[in-house]
C-alpha atoms as a PDB file:
ATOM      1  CA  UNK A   1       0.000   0.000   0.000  1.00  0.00           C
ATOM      2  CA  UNK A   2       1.188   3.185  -0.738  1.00  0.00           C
ATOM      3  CA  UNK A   3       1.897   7.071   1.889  1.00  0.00           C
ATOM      4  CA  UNK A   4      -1.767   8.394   2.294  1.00  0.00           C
ATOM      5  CA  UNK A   5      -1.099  12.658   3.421  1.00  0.00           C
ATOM      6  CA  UNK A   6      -4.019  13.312   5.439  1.00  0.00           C
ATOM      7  CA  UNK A   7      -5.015  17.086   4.695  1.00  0.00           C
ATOM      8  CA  UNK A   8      -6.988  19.042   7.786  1.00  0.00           C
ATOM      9  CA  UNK A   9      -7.803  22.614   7.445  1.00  0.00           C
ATOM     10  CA  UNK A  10      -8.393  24.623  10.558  1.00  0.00           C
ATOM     11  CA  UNK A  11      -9.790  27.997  11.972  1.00  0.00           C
ATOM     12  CA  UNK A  12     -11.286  27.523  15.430  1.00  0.00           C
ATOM     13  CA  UNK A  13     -12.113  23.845  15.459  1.00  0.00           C
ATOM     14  CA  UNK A  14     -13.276  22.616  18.910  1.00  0.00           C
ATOM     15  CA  UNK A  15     -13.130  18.927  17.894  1.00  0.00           C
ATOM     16  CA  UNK A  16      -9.729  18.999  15.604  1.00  0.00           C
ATOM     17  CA  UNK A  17      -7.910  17.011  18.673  1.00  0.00           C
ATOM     18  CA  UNK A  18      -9.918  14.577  18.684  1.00  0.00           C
ATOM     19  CA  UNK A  19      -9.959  14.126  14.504  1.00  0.00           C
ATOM     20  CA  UNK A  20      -6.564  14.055  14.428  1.00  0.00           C
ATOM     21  CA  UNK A  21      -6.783  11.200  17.537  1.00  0.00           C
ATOM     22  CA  UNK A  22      -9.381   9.356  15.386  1.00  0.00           C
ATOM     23  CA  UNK A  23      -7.063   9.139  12.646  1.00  0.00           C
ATOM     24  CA  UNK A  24      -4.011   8.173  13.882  1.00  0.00           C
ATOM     25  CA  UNK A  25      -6.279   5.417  16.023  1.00  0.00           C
ATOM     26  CA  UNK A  26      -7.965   4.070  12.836  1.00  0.00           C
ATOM     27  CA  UNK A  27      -5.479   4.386  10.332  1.00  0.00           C
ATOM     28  CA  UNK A  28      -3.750   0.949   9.587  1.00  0.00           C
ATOM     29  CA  UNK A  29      -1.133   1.990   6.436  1.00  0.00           C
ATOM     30  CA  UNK A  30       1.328   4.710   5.848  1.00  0.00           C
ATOM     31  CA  UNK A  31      -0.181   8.196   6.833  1.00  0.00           C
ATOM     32  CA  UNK A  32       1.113  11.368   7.497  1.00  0.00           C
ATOM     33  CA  UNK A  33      -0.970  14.055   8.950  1.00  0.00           C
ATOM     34  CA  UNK A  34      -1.169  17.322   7.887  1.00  0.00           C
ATOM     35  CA  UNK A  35      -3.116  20.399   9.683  1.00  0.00           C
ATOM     36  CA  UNK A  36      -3.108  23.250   7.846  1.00  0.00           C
ATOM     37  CA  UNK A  37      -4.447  25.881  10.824  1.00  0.00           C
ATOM     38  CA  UNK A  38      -5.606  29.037   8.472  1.00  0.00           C
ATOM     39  CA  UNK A  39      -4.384  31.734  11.259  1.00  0.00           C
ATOM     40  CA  UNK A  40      -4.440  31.696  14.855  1.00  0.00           C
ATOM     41  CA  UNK A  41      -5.391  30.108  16.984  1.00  0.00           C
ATOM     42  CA  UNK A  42      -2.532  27.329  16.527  1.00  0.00           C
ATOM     43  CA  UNK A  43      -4.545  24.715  18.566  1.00  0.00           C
ATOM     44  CA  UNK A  44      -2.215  22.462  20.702  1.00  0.00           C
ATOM     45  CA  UNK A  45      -1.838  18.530  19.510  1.00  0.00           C
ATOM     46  CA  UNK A  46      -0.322  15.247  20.539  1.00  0.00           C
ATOM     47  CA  UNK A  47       3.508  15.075  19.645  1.00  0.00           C
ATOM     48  CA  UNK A  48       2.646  12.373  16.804  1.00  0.00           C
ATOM     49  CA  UNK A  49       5.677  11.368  14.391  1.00  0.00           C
ATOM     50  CA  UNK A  50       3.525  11.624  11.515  1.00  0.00           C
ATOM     51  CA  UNK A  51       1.876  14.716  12.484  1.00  0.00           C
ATOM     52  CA  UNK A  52       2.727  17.938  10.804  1.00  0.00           C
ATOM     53  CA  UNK A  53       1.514  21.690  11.475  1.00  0.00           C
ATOM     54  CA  UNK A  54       1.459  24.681   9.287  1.00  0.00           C
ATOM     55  CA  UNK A  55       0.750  27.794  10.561  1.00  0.00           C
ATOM     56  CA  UNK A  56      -0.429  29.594   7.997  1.00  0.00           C
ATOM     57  CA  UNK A  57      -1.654  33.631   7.930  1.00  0.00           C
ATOM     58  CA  UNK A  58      -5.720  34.013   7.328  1.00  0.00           C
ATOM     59  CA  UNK A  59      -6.564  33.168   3.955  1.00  0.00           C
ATOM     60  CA  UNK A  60      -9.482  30.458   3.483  1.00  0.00           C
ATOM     61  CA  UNK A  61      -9.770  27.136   3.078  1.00  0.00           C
ATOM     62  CA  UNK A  62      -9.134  26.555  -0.785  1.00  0.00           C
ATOM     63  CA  UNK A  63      -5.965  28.241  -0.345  1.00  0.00           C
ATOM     64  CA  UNK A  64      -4.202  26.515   2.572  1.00  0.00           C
ATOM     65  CA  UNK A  65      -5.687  23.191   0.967  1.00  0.00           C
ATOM     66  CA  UNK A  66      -3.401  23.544  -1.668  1.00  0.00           C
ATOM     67  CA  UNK A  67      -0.194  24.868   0.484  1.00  0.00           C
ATOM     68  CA  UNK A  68      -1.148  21.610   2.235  1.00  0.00           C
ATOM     69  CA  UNK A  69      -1.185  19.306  -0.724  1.00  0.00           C
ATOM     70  CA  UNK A  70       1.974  20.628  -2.081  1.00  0.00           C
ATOM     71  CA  UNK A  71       3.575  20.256   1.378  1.00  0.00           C
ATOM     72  CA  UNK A  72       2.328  16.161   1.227  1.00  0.00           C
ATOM     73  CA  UNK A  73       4.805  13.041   0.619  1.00  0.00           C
ATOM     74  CA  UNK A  74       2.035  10.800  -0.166  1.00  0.00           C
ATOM     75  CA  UNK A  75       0.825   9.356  -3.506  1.00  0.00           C
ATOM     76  CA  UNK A  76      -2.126   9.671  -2.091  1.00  0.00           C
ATOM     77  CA  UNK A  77      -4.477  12.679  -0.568  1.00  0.00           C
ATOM     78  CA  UNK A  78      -7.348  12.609   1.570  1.00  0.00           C
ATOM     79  CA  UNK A  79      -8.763  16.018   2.710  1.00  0.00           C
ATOM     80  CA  UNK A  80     -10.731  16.001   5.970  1.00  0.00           C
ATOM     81  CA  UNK A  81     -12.836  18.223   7.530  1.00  0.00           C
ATOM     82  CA  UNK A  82     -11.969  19.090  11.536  1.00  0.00           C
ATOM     83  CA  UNK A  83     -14.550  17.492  13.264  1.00  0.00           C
ATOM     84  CA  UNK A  84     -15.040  14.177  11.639  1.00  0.00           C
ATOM     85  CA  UNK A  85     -14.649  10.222  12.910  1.00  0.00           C
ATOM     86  CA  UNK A  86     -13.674   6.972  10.582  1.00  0.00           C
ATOM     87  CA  UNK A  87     -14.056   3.692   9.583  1.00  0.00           C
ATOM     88  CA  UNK A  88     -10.805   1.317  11.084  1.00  0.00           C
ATOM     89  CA  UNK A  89      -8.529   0.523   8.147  1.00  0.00           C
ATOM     90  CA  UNK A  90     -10.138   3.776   6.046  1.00  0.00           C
ATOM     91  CA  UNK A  91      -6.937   4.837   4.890  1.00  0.00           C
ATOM     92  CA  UNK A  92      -5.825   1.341   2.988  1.00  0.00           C
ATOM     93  CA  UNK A  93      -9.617   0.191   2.079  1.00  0.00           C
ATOM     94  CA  UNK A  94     -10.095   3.288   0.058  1.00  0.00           C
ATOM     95  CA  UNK A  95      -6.241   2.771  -2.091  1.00  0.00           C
ATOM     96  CA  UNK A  96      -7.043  -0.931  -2.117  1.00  0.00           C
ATOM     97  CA  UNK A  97     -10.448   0.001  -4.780  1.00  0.00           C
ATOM     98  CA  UNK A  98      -9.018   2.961  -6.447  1.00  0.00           C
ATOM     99  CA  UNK A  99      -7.863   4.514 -10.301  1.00  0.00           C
ATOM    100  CA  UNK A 100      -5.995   7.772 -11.072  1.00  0.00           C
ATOM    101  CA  UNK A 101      -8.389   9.777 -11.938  1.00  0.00           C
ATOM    102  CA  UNK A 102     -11.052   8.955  -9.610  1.00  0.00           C
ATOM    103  CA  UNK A 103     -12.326  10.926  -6.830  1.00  0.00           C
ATOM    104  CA  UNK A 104     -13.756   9.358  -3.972  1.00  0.00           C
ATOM    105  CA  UNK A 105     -15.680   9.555  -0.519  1.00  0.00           C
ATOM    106  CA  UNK A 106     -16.496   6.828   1.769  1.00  0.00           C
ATOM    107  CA  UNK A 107     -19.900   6.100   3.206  1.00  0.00           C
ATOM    108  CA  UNK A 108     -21.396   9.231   5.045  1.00  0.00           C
ATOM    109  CA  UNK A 109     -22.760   9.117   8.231  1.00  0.00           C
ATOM    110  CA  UNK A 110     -23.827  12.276  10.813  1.00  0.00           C
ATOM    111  CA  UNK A 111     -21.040  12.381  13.391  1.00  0.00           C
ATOM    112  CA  UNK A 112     -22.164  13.159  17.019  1.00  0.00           C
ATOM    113  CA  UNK A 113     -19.337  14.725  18.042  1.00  0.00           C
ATOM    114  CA  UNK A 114     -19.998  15.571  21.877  1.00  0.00           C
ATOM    115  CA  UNK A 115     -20.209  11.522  21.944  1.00  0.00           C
ATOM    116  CA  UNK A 116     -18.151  10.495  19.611  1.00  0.00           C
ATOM    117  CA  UNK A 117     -20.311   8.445  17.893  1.00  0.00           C
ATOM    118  CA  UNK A 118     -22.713   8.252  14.681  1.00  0.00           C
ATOM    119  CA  UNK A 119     -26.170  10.496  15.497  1.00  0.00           C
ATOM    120  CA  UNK A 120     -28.371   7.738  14.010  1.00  0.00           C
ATOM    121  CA  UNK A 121     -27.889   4.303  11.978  1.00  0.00           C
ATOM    122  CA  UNK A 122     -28.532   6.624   8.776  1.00  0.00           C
ATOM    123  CA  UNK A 123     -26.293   7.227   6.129  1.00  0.00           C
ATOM    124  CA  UNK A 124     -25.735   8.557   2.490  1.00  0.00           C
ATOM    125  CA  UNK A 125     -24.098   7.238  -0.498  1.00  0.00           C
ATOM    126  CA  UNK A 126     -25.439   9.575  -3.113  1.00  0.00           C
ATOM    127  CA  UNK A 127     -24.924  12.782  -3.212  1.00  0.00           C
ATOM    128  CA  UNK A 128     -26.666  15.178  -6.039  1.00  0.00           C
ATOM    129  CA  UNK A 129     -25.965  18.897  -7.981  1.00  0.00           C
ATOM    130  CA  UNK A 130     -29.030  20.544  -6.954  1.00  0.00           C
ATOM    131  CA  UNK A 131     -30.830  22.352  -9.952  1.00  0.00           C
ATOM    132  CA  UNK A 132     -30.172  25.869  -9.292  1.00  0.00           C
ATOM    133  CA  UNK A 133     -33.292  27.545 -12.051  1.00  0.00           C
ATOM    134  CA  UNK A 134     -35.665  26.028  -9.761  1.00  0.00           C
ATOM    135  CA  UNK A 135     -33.883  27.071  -6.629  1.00  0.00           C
ATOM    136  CA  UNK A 136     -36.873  29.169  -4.688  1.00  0.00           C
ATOM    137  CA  UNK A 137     -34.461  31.062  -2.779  1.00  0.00           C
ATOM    138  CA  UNK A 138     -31.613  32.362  -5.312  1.00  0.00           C
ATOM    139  CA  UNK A 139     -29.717  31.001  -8.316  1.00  0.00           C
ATOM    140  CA  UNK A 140     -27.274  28.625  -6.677  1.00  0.00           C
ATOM    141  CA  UNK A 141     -26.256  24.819  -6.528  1.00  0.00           C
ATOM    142  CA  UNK A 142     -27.425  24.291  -2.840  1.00  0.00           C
ATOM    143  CA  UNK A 143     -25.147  23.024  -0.085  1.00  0.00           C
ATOM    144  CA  UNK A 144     -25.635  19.278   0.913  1.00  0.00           C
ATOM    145  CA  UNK A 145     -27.461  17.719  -1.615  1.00  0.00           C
ATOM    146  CA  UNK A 146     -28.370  14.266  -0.102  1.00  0.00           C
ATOM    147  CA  UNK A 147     -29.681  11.494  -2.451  1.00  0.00           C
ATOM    148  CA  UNK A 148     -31.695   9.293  -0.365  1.00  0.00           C
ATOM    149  CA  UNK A 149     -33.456   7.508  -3.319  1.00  0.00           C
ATOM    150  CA  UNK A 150     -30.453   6.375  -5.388  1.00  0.00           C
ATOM    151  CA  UNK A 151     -28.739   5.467  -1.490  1.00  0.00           C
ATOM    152  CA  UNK A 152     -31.711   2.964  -1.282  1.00  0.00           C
ATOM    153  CA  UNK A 153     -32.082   1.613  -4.865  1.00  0.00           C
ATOM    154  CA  UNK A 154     -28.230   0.948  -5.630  1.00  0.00           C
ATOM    155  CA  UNK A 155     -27.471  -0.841  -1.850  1.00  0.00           C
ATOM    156  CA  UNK A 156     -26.024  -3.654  -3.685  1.00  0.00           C
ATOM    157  CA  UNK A 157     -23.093  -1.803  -5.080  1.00  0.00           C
ATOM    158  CA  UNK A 158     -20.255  -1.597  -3.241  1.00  0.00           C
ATOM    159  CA  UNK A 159     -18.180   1.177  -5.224  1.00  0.00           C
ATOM    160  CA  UNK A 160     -20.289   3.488  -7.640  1.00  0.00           C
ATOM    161  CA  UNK A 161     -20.281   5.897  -9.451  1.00  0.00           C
ATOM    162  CA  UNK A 162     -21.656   9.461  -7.674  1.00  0.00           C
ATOM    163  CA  UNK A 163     -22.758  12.971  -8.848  1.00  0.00           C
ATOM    164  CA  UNK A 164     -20.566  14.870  -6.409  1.00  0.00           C
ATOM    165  CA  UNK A 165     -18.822  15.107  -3.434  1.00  0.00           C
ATOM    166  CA  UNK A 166     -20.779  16.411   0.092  1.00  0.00           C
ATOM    167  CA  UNK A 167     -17.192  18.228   0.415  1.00  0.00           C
ATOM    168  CA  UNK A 168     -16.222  17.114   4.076  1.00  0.00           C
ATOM    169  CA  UNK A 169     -13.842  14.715   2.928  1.00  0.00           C
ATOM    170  CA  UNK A 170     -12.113  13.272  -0.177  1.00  0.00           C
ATOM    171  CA  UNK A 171      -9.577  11.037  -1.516  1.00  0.00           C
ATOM    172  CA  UNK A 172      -8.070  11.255  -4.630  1.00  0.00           C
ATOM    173  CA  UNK A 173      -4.069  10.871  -6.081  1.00  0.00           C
ATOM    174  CA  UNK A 174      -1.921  14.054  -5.635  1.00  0.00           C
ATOM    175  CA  UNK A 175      -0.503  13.545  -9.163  1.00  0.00           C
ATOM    176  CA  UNK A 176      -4.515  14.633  -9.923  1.00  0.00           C
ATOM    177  CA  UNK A 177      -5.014  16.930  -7.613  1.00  0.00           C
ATOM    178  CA  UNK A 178      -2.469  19.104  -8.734  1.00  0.00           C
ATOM    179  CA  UNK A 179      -1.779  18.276 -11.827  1.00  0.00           C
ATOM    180  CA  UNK A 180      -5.243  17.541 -13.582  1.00  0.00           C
ATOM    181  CA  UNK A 181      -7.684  19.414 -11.327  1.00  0.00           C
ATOM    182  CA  UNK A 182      -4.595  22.454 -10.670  1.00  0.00           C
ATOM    183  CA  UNK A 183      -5.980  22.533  -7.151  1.00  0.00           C
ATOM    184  CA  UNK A 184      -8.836  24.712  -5.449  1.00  0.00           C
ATOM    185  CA  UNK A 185      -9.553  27.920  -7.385  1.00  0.00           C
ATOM    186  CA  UNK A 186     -10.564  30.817  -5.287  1.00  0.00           C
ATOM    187  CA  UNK A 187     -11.196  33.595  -8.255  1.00  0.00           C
ATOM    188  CA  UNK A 188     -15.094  34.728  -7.983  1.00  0.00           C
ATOM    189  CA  UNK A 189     -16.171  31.980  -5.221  1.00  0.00           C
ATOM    190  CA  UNK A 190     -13.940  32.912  -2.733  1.00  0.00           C
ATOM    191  CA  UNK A 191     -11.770  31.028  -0.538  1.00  0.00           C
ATOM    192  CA  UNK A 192     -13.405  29.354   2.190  1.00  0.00           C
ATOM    193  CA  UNK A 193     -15.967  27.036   0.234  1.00  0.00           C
ATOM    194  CA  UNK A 194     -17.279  25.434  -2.588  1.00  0.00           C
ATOM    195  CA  UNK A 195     -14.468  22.918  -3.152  1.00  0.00           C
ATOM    196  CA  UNK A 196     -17.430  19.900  -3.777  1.00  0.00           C
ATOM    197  CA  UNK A 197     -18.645  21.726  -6.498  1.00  0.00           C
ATOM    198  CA  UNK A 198     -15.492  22.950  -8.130  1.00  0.00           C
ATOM    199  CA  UNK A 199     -13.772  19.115  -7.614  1.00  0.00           C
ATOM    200  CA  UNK A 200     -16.895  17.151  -8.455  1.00  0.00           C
ATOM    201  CA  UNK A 201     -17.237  19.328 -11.949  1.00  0.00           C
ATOM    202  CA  UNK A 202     -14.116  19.390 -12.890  1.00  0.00           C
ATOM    203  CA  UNK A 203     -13.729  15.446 -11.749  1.00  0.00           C
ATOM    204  CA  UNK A 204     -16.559  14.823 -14.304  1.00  0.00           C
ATOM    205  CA  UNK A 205     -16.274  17.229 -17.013  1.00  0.00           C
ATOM    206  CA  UNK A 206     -12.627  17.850 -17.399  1.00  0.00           C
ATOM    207  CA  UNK A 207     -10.498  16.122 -19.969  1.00  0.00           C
ATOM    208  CA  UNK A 208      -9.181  13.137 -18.495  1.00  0.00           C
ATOM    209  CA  UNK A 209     -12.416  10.773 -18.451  1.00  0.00           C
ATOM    210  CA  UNK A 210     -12.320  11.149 -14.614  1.00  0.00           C
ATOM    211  CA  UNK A 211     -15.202  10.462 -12.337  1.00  0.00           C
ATOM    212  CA  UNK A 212     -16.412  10.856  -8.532  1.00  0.00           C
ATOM    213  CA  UNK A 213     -17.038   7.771  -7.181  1.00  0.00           C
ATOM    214  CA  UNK A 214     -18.535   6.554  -3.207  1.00  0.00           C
ATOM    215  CA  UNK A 215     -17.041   3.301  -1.784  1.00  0.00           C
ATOM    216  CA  UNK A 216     -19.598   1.663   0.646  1.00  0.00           C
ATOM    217  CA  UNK A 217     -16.795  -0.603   1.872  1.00  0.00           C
ATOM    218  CA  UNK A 218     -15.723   2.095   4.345  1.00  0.00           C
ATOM    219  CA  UNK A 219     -17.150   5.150   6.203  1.00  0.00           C
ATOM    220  CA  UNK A 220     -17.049   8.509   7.538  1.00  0.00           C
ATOM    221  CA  UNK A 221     -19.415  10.453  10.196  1.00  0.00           C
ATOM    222  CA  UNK A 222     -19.255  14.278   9.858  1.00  0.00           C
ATOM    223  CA  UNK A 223     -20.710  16.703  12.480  1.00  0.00           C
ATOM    224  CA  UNK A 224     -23.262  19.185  11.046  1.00  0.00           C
ATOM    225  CA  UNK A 225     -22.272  22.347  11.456  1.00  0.00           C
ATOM    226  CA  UNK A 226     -25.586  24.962  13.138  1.00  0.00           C
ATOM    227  CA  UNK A 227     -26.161  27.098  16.202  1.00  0.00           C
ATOM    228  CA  UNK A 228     -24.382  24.326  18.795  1.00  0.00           C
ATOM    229  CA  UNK A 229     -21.454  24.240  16.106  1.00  0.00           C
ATOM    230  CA  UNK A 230     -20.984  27.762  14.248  1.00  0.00           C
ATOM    231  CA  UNK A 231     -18.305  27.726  11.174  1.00  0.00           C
ATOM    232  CA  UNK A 232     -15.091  28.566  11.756  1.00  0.00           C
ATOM    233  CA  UNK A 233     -15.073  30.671   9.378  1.00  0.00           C
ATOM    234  CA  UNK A 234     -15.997  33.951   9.960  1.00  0.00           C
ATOM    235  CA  UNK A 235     -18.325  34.507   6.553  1.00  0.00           C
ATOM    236  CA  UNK A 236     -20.488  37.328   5.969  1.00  0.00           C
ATOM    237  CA  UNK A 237     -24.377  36.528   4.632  1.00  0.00           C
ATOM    238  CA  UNK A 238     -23.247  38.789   1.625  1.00  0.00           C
ATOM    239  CA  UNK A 239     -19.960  36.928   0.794  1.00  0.00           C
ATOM    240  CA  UNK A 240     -22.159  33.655   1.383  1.00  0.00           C
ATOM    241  CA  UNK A 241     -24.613  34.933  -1.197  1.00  0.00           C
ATOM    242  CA  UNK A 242     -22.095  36.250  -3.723  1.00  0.00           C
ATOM    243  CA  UNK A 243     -20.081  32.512  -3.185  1.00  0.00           C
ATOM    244  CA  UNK A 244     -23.629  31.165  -4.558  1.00  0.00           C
ATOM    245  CA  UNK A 245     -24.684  33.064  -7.459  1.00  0.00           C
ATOM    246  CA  UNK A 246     -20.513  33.041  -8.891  1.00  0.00           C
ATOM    247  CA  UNK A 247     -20.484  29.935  -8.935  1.00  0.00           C
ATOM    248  CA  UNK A 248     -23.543  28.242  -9.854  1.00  0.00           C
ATOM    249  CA  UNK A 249     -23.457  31.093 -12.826  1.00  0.00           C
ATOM    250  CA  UNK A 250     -19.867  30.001 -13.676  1.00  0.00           C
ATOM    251  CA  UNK A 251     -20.674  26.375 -14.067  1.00  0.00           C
ATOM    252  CA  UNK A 252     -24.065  26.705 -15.732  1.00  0.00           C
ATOM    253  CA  UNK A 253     -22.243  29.239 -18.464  1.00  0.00           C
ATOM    254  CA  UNK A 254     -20.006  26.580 -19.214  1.00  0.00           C
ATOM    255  CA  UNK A 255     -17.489  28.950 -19.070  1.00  0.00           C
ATOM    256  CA  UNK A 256     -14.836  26.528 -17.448  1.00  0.00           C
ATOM    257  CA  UNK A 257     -12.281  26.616 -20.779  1.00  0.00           C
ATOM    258  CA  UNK A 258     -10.479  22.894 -19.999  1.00  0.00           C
ATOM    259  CA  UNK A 259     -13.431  21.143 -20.020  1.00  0.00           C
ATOM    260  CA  UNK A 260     -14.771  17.919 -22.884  1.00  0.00           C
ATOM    261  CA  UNK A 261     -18.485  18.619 -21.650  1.00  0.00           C
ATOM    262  CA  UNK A 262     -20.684  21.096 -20.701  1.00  0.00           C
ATOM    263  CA  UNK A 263     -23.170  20.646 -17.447  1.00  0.00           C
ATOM    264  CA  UNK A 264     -26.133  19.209 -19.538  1.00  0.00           C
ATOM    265  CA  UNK A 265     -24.334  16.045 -20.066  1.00  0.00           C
ATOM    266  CA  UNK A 266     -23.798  15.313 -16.398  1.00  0.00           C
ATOM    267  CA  UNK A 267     -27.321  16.259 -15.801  1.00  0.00           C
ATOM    268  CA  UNK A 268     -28.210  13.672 -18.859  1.00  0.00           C
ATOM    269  CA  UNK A 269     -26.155  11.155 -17.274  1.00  0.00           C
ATOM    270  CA  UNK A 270     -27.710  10.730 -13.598  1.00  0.00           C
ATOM    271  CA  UNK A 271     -31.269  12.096 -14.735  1.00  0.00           C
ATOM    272  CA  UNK A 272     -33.747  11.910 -13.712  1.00  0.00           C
ATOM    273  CA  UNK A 273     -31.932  13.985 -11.012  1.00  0.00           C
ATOM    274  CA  UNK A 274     -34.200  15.978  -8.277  1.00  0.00           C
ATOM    275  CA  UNK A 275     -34.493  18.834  -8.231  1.00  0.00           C
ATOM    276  CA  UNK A 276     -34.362  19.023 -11.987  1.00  0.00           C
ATOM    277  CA  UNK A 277     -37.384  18.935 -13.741  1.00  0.00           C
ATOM    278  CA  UNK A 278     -38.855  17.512 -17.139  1.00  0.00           C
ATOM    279  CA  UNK A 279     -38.191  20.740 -18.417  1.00  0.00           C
ATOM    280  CA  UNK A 280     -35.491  21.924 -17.021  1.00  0.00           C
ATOM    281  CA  UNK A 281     -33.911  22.503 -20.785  1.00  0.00           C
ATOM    282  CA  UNK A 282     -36.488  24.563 -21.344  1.00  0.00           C
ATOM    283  CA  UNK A 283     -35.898  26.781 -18.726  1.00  0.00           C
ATOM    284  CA  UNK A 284     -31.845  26.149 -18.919  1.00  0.00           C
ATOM    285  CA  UNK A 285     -32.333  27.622 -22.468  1.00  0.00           C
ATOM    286  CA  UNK A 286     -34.353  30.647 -21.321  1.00  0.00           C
ATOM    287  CA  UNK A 287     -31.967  31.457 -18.239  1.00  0.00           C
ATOM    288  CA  UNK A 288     -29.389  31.709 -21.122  1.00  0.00           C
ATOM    289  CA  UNK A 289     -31.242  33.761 -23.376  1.00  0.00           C
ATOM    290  CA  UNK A 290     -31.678  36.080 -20.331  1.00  0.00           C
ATOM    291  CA  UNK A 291     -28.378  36.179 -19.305  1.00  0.00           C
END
């Protein structure tokens, strides 16, 4: 099995000891540990071997993800959100199924993180690219974008094919990361968010036949972020908003120049999709007439 560089970014994560205790607990391969802490304050650790810090000035997530992955010795990268528990033996069950240009998530459960434990017995494989012209609050691709139906019909498949990534955490080779996907792109979107959208689109659409893919053979609770867990991040409601409308705009326009396929032929390949309706060409054509 080959070095898996575990990527963390940080800004006031509560639960980021006990993520990186998880890890180092449940890993059984080669790991190395990397927590990218986007400015102060540089949360204490556990001495680990395999445990590196940077200590980076403000600057968002996308950013210090990618000072991160350049920083990593492994062939392989999983990124991690700061408050989330695994599956024993995650680390070498997700290499042992795996192609180059694949990205990949495990099995998603809700992660009580006061207990340490799952919330509930429920979990997602599917995740889908909400339709953003029938979106009743703005023009955006929703966050989350659970797939309950296609988690129940296609139980019997242990590693499938997915629309996108929830976001929390991914795996994927480095040699991709940088050098196919060229990282996290902040221009228009910003830099704290967005990097499920940006990956799983340019997984799918790019030029190098890639695809986003869920293996059920292992699993990973993440805590739900609300009022008993703010974000980290301190974002405005404008810079939110902004985030949103960029970027579902961006994608929609096809204006990505690298890529072999435009959005309708990811929507064609998963439809019916919700969210998306019988018509949804119909109004995808007007939205572009309109500008």
């Amino acid at each position: 099995m080959s070095k898996v560089s575990i990527l963390i970014p940080s800004r006031n994560e509560p639960f980021l000891y006990k993520t990186v205790q998880d890890i180092v607990t449940k890993a059984t391969g080669d790991i190395e540990i990397i927590v990218a802490f986007d400015g102060e304050p540089y949360t204490p650790l556990p001495n680990y071997e395999n445990l590196i810090r940077l200590e980076l000035q403000q600057m968002g997530t996308k950013p210090i993800l990618n000072i991160a992955a350049k920083k990593a010795s492994g062939k392989y990268l999983l990124k991690t959100d700061a408050h989330c528990m695994f599956a024993e033996g995650f680390d070498e069950t997700l290499q042992a199924d795996m192609e180059d240009n694949w990205v990949v998530m495990p099995r998603f459960y809700v992660l009580n993180a006061e207990k340490w434990e799952w919330q509930d017995a429920r979990f997602y494989d599917y995740f889908k690219l909400p339709c953003p012209l029938t979106d009743p609050r703005m023009f955006r691709f929703q966050a989350g974008g659970h797939w309950p139906e296609r988690t129940r019909e296609r139980l019997s498949i242990p590693i499938d094919e997915n629309m996108k990534l929830h976001g929390s955490s991914f795996f994927m080779s480095k040699d991709f990361y940088i050098h196919c996907l060229g990282g996290l792109n902040s221009m228009g979107a910003g830099t704290w968010s967005g990097e499920d959208i940006e990956i799983s689109l340019k997984t799918w659409l790019g030029p190098w036949d890639g695809k986003v893919m869920v293996n059920k053979n292992t699993w990973y609770a993440h805590m739900h972020k609300g009022r008993e867990h703010p974000r980290g991040w301190n974002v405005s409601y404008s810079d939110i908003n902004s985030s949103y409308l960029w970027t579902a705009h961006y994608w929609m326009a096809n204006e990505w120049a690298e890529r072999k396929h435009d959005i309708e032929w990811l929507i064609d390949r998963f439809s019916p999709v919700p969210t998306w309706p019988e018509n949804w060409k119909d109004l995808y054509e007007e939205w572009k007439r309109n500008g």
